[in-house]
C-alpha atoms as a PDB file:
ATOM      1  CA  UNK A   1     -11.126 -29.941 -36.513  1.00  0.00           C
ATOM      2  CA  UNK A   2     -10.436 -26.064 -35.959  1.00  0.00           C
ATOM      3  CA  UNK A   3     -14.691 -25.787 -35.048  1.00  0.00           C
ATOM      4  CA  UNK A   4     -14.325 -28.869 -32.584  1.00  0.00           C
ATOM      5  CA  UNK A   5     -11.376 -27.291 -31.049  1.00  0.00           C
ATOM      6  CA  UNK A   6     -13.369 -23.948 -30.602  1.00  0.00           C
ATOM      7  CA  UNK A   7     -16.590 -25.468 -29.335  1.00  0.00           C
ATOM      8  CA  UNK A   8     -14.244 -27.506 -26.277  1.00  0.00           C
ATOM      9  CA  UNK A   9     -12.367 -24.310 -26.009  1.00  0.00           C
ATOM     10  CA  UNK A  10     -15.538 -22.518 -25.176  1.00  0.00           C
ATOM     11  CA  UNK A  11     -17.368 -25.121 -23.421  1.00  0.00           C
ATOM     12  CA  UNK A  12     -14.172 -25.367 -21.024  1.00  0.00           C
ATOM     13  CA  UNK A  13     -14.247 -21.530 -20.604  1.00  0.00           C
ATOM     14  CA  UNK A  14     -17.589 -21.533 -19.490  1.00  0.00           C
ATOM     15  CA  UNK A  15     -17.418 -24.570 -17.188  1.00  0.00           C
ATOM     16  CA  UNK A  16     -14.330 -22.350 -15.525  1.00  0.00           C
ATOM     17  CA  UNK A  17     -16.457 -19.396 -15.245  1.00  0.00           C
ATOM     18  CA  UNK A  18     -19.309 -21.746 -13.312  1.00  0.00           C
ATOM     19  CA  UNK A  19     -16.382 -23.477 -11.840  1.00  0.00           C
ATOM     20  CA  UNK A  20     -15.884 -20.093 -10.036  1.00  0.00           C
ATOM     21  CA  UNK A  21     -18.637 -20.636  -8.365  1.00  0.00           C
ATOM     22  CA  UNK A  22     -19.063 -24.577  -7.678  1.00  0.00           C
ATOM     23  CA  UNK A  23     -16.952 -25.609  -5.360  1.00  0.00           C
ATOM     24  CA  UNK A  24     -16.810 -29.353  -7.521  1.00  0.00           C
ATOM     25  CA  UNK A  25     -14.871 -27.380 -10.591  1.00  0.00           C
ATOM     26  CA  UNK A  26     -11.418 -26.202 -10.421  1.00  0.00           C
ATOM     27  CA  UNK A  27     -12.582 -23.015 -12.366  1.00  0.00           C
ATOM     28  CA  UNK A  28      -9.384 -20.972 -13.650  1.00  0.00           C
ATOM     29  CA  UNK A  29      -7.770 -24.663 -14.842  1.00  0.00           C
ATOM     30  CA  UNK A  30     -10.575 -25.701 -16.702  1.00  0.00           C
ATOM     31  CA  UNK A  31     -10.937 -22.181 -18.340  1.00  0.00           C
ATOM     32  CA  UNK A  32      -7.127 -22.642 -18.866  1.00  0.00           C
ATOM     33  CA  UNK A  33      -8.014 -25.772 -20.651  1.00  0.00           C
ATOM     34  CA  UNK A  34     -10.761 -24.021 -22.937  1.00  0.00           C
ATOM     35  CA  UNK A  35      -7.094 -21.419 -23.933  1.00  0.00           C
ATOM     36  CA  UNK A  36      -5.356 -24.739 -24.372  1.00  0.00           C
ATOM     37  CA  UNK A  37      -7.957 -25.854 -26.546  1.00  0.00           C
ATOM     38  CA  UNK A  38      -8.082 -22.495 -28.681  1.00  0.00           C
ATOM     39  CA  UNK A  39      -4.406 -22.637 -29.519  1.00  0.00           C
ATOM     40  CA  UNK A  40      -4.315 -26.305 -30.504  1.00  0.00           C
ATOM     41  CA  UNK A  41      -6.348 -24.837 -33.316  1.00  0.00           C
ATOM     42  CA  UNK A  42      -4.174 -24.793 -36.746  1.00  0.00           C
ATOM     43  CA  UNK A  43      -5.824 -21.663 -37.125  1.00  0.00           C
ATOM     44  CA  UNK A  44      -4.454 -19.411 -34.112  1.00  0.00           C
ATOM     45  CA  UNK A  45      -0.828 -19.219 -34.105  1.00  0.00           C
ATOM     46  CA  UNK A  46       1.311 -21.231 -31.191  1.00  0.00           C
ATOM     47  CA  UNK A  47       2.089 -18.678 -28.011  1.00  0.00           C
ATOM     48  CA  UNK A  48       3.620 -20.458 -25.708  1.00  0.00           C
ATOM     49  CA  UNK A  49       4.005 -17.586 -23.386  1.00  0.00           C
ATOM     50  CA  UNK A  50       0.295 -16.948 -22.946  1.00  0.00           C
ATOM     51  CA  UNK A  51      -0.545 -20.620 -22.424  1.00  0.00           C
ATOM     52  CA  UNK A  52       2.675 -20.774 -19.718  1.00  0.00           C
ATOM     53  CA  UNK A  53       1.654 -17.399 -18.188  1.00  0.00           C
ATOM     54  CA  UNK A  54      -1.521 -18.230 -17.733  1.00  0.00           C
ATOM     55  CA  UNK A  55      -1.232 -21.733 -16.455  1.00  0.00           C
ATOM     56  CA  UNK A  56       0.781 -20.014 -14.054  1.00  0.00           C
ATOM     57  CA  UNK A  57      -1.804 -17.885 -12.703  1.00  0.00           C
ATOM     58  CA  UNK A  58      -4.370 -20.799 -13.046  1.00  0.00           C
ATOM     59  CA  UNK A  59      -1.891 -23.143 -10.540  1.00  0.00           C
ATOM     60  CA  UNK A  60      -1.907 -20.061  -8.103  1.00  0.00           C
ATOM     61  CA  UNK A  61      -5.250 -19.371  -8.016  1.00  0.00           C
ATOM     62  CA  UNK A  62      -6.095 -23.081  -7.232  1.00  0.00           C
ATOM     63  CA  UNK A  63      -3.660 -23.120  -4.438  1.00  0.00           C
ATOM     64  CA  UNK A  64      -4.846 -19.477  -3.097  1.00  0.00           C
ATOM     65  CA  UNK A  65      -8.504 -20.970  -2.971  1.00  0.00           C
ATOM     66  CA  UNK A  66      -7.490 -23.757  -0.541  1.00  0.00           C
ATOM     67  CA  UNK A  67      -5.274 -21.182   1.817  1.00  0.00           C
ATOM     68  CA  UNK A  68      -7.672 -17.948   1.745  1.00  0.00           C
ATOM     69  CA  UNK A  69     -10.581 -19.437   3.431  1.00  0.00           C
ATOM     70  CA  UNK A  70      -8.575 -21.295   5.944  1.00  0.00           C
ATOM     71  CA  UNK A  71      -6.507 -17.858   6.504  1.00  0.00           C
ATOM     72  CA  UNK A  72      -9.984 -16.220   7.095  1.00  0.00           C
ATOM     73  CA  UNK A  73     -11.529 -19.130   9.181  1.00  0.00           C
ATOM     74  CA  UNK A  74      -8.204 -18.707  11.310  1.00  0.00           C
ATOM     75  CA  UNK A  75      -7.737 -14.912  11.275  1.00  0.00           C
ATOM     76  CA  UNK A  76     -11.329 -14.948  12.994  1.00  0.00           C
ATOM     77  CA  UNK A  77     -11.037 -17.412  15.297  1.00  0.00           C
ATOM     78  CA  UNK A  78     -12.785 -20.202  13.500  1.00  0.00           C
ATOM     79  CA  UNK A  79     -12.595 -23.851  12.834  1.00  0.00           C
ATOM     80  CA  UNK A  80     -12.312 -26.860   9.894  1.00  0.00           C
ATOM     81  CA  UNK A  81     -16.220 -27.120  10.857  1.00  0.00           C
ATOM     82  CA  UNK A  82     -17.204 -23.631   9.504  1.00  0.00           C
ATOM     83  CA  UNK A  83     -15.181 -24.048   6.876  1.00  0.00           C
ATOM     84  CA  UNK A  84     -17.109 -26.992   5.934  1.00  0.00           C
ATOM     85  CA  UNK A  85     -20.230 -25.182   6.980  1.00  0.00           C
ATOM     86  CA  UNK A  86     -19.518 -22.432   4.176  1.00  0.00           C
ATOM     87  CA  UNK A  87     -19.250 -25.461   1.650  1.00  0.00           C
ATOM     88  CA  UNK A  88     -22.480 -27.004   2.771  1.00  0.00           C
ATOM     89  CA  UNK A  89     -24.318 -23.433   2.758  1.00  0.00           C
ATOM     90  CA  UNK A  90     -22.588 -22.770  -0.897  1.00  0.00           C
ATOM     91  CA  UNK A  91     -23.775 -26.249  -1.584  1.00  0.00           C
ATOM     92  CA  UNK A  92     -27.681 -25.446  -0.551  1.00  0.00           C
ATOM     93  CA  UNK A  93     -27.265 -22.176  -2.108  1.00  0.00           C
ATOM     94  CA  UNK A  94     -26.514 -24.028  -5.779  1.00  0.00           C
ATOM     95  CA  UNK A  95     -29.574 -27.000  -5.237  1.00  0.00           C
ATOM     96  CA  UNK A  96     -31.865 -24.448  -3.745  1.00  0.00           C
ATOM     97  CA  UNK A  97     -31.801 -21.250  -5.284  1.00  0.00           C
ATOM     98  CA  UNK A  98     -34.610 -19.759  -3.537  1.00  0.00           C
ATOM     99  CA  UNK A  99     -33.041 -16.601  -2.798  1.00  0.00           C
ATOM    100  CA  UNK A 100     -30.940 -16.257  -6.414  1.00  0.00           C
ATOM    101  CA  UNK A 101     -27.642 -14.691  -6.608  1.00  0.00           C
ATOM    102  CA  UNK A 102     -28.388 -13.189  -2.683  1.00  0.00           C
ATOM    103  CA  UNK A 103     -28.361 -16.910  -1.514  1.00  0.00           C
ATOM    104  CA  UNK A 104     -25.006 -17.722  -2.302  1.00  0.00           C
ATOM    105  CA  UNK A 105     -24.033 -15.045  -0.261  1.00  0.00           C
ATOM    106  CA  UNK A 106     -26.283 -15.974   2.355  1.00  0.00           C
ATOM    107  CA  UNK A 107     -26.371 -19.745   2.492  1.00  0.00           C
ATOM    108  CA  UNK A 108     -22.486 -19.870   3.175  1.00  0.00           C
ATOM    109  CA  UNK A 109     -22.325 -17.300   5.791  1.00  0.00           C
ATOM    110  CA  UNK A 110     -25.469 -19.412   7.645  1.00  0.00           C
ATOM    111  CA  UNK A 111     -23.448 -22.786   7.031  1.00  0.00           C
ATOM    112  CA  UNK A 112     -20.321 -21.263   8.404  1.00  0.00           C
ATOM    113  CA  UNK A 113     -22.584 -20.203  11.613  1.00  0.00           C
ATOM    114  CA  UNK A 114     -24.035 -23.349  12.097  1.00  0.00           C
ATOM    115  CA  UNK A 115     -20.731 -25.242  11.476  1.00  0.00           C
ATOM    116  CA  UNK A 116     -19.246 -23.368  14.243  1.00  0.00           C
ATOM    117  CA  UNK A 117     -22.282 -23.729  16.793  1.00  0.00           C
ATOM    118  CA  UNK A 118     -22.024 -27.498  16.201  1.00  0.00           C
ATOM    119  CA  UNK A 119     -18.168 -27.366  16.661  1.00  0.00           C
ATOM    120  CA  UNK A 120     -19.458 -25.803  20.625  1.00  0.00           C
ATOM    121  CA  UNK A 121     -18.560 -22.043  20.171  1.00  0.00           C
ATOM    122  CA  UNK A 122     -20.800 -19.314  21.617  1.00  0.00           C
ATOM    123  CA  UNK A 123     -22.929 -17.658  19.567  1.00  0.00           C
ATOM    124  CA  UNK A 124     -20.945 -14.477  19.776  1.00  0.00           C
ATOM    125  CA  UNK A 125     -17.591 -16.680  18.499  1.00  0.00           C
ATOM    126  CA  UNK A 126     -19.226 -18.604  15.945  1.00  0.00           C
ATOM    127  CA  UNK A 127     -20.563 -15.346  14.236  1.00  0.00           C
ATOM    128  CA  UNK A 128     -17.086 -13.864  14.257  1.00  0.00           C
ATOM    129  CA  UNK A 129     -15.692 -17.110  12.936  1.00  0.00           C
ATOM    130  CA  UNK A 130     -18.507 -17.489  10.331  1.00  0.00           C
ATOM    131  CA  UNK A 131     -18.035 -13.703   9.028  1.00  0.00           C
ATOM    132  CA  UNK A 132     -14.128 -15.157   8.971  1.00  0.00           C
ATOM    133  CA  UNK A 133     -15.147 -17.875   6.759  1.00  0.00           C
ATOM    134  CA  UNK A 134     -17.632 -15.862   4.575  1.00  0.00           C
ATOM    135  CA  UNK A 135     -14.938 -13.199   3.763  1.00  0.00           C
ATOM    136  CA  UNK A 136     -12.581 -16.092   3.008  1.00  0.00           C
ATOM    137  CA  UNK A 137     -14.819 -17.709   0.880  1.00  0.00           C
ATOM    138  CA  UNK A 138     -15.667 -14.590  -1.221  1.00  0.00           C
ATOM    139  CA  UNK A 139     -12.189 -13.830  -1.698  1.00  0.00           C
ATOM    140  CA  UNK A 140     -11.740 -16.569  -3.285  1.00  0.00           C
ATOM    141  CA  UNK A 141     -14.677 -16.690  -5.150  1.00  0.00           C
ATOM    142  CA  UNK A 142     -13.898 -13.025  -6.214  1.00  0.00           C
ATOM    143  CA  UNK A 143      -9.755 -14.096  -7.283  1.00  0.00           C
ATOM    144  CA  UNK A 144     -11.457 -17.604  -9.361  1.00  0.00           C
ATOM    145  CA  UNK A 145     -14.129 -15.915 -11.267  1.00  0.00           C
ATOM    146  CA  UNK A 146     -11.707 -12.481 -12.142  1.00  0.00           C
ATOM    147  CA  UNK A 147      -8.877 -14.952 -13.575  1.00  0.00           C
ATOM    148  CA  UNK A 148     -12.024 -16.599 -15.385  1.00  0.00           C
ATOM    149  CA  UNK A 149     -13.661 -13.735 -16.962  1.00  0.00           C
ATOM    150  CA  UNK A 150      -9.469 -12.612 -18.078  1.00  0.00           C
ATOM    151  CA  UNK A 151      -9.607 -16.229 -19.896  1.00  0.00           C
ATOM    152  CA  UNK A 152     -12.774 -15.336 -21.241  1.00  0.00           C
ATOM    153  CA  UNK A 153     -11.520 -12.082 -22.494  1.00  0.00           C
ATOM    154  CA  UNK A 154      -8.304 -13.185 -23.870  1.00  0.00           C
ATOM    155  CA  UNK A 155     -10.503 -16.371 -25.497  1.00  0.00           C
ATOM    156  CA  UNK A 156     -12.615 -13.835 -27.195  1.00  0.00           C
ATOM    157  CA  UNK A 157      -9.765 -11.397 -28.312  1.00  0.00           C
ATOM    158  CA  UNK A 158      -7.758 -14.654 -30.067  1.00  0.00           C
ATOM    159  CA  UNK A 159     -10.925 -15.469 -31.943  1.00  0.00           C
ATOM    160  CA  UNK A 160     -11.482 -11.772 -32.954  1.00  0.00           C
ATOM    161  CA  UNK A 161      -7.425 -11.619 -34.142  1.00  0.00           C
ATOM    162  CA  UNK A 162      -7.696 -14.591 -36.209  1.00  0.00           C
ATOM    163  CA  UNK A 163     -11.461 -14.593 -37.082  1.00  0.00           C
ATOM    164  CA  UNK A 164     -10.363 -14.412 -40.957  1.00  0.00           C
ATOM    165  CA  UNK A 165      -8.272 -17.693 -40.754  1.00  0.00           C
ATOM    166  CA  UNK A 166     -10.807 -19.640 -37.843  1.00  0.00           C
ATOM    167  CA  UNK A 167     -13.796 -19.145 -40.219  1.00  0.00           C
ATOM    168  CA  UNK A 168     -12.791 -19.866 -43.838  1.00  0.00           C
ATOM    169  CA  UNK A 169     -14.161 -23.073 -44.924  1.00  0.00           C
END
């Protein structure tokens, strides 16, 4: 049961870690999940305060990557239509990755641009508003995939620890 436990733990980590970038997965929860996962192991010893701390951090990450991007949008003058722009760009980005790793940079900043133009700003207003929703956006991205890649690390440095007790059959 320990192996099953281990291969969910790390599926769920790396679903968290793409989840930092698809705006469909709640990334740091599900990577959360994967840690939840690793200590239901009989194997790895109960720590309560990781699992709390970090679910913790996971909660507040989730609820900072709803307010950043609307703080951006806002801070810059923008609307809920280049906000949704940025999530249609990200969106193209993912289906379409004719660009790689440059287009999902690219794709959102474009949507944002085009959501704004739609919503009737001037060209000059919707490319302030767009950079506001691009920088909001990457934030956010930035926060998600750092508390991801943490999980990851302290995933891997449990496993390590208690390697000797994981892997005796």
């Amino acid at each position: 049961m320990d192996i099953l436990f281990l291969a969910l733990g790390f599926v769920f980590i790396i679903l968290g870690i793409l989840g930092s970038f698809l705006p469909v997965l709640p990334g740091p929860p599900l990577s959360w999940v994967g840690l939840l996962f690793l200590y239901l192991t009989k194997s790895v010893p109960d720590n309560w305060w990781v699992l709390g701390i970090t679910l913790v951090i996971a909660i507040l990450i989730l609820v900072l990557d709803y307010i950043i991007p609307v703080v951006g949008t806002k801070r810059f003058g923008g609307s809920k239509a280049g906000m949704i722009g940025t999530t249609v760009g990200l969106v193209i980005a993912i289906i379409f990755p004719v660009l790689g790793i440059l287009g999902i940079i690219i794709w959102p900043f474009i949507g944002a641009f085009v959501g704004e133009l739609i919503n009737k700003a001037d060209s000059k207003n919707a490319l302030k508003s767009a950079f506001g929703s691009f920088i909001g956006f990457l934030t956010g991205t930035f926060l998600k995939f750092a508390v991801a890649i943490a999980y990851l690390v302290i995933f891997i440095k449990v496993i390590i620890t208690n390697s000797e007790a994981l892997f005796s059959f």
